[in-house]
C-alpha atoms as a PDB file:
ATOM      1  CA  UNK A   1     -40.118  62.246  14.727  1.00  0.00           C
ATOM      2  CA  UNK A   2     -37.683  59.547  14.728  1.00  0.00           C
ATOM      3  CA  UNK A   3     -34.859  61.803  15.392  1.00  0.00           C
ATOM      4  CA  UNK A   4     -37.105  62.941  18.528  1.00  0.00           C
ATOM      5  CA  UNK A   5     -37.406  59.243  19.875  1.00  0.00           C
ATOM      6  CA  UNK A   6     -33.686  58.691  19.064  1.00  0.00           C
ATOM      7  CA  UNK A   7     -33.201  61.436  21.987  1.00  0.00           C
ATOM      8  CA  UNK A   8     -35.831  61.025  24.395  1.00  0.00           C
ATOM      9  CA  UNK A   9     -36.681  57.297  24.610  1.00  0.00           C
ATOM     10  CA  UNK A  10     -35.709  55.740  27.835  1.00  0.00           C
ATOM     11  CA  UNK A  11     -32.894  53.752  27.474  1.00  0.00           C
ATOM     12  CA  UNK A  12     -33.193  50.139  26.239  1.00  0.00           C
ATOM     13  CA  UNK A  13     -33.118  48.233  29.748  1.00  0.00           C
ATOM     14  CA  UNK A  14     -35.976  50.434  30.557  1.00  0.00           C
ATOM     15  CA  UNK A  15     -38.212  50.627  27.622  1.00  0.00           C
ATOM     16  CA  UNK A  16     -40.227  47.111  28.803  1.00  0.00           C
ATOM     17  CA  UNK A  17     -41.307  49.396  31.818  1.00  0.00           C
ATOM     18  CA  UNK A  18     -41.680  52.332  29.917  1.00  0.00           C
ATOM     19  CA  UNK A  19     -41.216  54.035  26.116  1.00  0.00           C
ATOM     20  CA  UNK A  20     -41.754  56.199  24.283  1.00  0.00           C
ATOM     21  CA  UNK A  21     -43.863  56.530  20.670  1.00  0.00           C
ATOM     22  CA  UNK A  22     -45.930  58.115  18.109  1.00  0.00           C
ATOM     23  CA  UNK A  23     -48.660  58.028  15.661  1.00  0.00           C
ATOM     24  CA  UNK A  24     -49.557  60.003  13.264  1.00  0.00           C
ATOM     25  CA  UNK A  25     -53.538  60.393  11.925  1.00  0.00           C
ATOM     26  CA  UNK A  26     -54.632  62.237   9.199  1.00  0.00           C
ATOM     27  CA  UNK A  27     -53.074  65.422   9.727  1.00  0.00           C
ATOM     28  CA  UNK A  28     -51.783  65.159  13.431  1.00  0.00           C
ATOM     29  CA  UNK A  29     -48.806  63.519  15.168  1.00  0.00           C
ATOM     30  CA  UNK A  30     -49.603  62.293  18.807  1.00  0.00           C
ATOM     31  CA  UNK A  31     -46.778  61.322  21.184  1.00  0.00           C
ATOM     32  CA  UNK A  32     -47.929  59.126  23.790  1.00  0.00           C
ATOM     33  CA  UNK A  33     -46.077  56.716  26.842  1.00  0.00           C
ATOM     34  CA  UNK A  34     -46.307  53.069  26.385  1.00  0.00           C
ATOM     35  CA  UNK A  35     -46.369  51.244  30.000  1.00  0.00           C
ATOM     36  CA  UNK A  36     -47.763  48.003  31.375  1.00  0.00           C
ATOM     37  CA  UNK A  37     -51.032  48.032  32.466  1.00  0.00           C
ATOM     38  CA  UNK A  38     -51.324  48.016  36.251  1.00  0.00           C
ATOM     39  CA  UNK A  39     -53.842  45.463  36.767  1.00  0.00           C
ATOM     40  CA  UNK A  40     -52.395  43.128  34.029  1.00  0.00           C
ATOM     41  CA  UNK A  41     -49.016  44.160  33.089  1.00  0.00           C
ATOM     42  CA  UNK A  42     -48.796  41.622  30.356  1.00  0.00           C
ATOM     43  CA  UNK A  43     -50.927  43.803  28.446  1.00  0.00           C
ATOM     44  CA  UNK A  44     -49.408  47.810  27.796  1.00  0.00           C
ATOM     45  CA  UNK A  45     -51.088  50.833  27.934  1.00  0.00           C
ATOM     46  CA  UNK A  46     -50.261  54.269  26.248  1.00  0.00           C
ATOM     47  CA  UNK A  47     -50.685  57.242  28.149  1.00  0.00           C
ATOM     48  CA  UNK A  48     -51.276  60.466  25.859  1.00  0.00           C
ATOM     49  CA  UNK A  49     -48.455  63.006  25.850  1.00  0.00           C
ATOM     50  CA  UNK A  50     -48.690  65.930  22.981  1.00  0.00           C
ATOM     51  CA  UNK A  51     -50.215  66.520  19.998  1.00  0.00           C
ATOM     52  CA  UNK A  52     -50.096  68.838  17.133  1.00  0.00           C
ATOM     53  CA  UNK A  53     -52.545  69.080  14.253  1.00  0.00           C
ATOM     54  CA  UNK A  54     -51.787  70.674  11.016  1.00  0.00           C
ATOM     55  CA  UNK A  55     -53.861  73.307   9.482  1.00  0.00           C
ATOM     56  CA  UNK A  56     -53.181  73.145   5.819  1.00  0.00           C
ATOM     57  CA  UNK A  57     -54.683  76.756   5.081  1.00  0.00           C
ATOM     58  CA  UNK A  58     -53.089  78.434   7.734  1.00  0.00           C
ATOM     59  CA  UNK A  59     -50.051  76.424   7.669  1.00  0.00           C
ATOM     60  CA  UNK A  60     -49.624  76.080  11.121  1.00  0.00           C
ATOM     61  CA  UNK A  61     -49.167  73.147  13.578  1.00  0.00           C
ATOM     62  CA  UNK A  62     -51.876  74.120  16.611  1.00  0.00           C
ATOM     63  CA  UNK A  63     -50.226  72.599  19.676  1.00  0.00           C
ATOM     64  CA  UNK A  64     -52.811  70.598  22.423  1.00  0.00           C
ATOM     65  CA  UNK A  65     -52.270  68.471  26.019  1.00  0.00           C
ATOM     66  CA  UNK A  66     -54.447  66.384  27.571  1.00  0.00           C
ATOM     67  CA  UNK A  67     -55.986  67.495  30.723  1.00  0.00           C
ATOM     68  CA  UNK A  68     -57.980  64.976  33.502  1.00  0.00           C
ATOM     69  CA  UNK A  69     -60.975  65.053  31.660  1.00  0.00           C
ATOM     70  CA  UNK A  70     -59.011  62.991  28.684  1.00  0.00           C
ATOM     71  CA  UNK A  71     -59.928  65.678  26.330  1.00  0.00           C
ATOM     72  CA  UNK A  72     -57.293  66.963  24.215  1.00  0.00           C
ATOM     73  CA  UNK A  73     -57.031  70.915  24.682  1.00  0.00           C
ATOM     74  CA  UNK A  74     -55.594  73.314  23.260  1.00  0.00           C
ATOM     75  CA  UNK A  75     -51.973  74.465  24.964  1.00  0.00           C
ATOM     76  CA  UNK A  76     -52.833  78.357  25.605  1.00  0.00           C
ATOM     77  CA  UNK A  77     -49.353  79.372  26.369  1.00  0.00           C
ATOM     78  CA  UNK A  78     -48.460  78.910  22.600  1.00  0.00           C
ATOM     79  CA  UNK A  79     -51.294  77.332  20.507  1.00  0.00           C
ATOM     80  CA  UNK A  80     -49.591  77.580  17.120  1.00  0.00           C
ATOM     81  CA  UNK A  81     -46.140  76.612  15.631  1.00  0.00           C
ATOM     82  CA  UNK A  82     -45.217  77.113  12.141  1.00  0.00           C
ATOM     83  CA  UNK A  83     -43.101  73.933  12.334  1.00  0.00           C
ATOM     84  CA  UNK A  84     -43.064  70.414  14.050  1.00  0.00           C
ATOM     85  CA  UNK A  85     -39.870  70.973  15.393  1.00  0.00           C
ATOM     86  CA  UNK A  86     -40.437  74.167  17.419  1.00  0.00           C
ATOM     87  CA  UNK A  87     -43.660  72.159  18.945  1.00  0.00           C
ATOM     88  CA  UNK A  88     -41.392  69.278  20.152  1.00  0.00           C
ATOM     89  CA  UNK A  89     -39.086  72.044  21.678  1.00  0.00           C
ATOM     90  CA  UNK A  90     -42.473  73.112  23.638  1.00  0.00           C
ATOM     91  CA  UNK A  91     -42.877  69.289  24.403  1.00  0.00           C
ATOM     92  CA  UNK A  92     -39.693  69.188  25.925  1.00  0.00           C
ATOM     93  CA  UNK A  93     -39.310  72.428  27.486  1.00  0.00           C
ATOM     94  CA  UNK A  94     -42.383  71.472  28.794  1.00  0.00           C
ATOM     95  CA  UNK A  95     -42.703  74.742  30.870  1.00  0.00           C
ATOM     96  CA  UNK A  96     -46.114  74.596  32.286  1.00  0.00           C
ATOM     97  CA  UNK A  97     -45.530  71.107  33.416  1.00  0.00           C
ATOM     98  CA  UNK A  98     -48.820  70.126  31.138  1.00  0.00           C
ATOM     99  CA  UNK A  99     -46.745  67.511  28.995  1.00  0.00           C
ATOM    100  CA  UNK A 100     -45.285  65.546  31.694  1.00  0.00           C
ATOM    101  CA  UNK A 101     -47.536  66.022  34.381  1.00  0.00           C
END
C-alpha cells in the first residue's frame, strides 16, 4: 500500500488541499481522499475511494465502491481478485468511472 501512495498521492504542495490514504480493518484495506471540510476547512474530511476485503477461505480479495447511498457495494465488473495488487490496478484503471467519480 505504501508503494501505491508513493505513486498516486498528489504532490506535496497539494496534499494540504487534498491526499491521499488508507486504513486497513480487520481483514479489509480502504483507500479514501483526505480534504478540508467545506464549511470549516480547519477540520479534514475523508471521502471513501475503494475497498477490498479478504476472504480467508476463498482466498480472494472481493473488490467494492461506494455509491450515493454511502453504502459500500460490491464492484460487479470484477468482484474478486486473487491479489491486492491486481485490485489497485482496477482502482486505477478505474474503468467504470466508479472509483473516481
Amino acid at each position: 500500500m505504501d508503494k501505491f501512495l508513493d505513486k498516486h498521492r498528489p504532490p506535496v504542495q497539494m496534499r494540504r488541499m487534498v491526499d491521499l490514504s488508507y486504513r486497513i480493518e480487520n481483514q479489509s484495506v480502504e483507500i479514501f481522499e483526505v480534504r478540508p471540510c467545506f464549511e470549516n476547512p480547519k477540520e479534514m474530511f475523508e471521502n471513501p475511494v475503494a475497498k477490498a476485503t479478504y476472504v480467508k477461505s476463498r482466498k480472494i480479495w472481493k473488490i467494492y465502491w461506494q455509491r450515493k447511498d454511502l453504502n459500500w457495494h460490491i464492484y460487479k465488473p470484477q468482484p474478486e481478485v486473487k491479489y491486492l495488487e491486481e485490485f489497485l490496478d482496477i482502482v486505477v484503471e478505474d474503468k467504470f468511472s466508479c472509483f473516481s467519480g
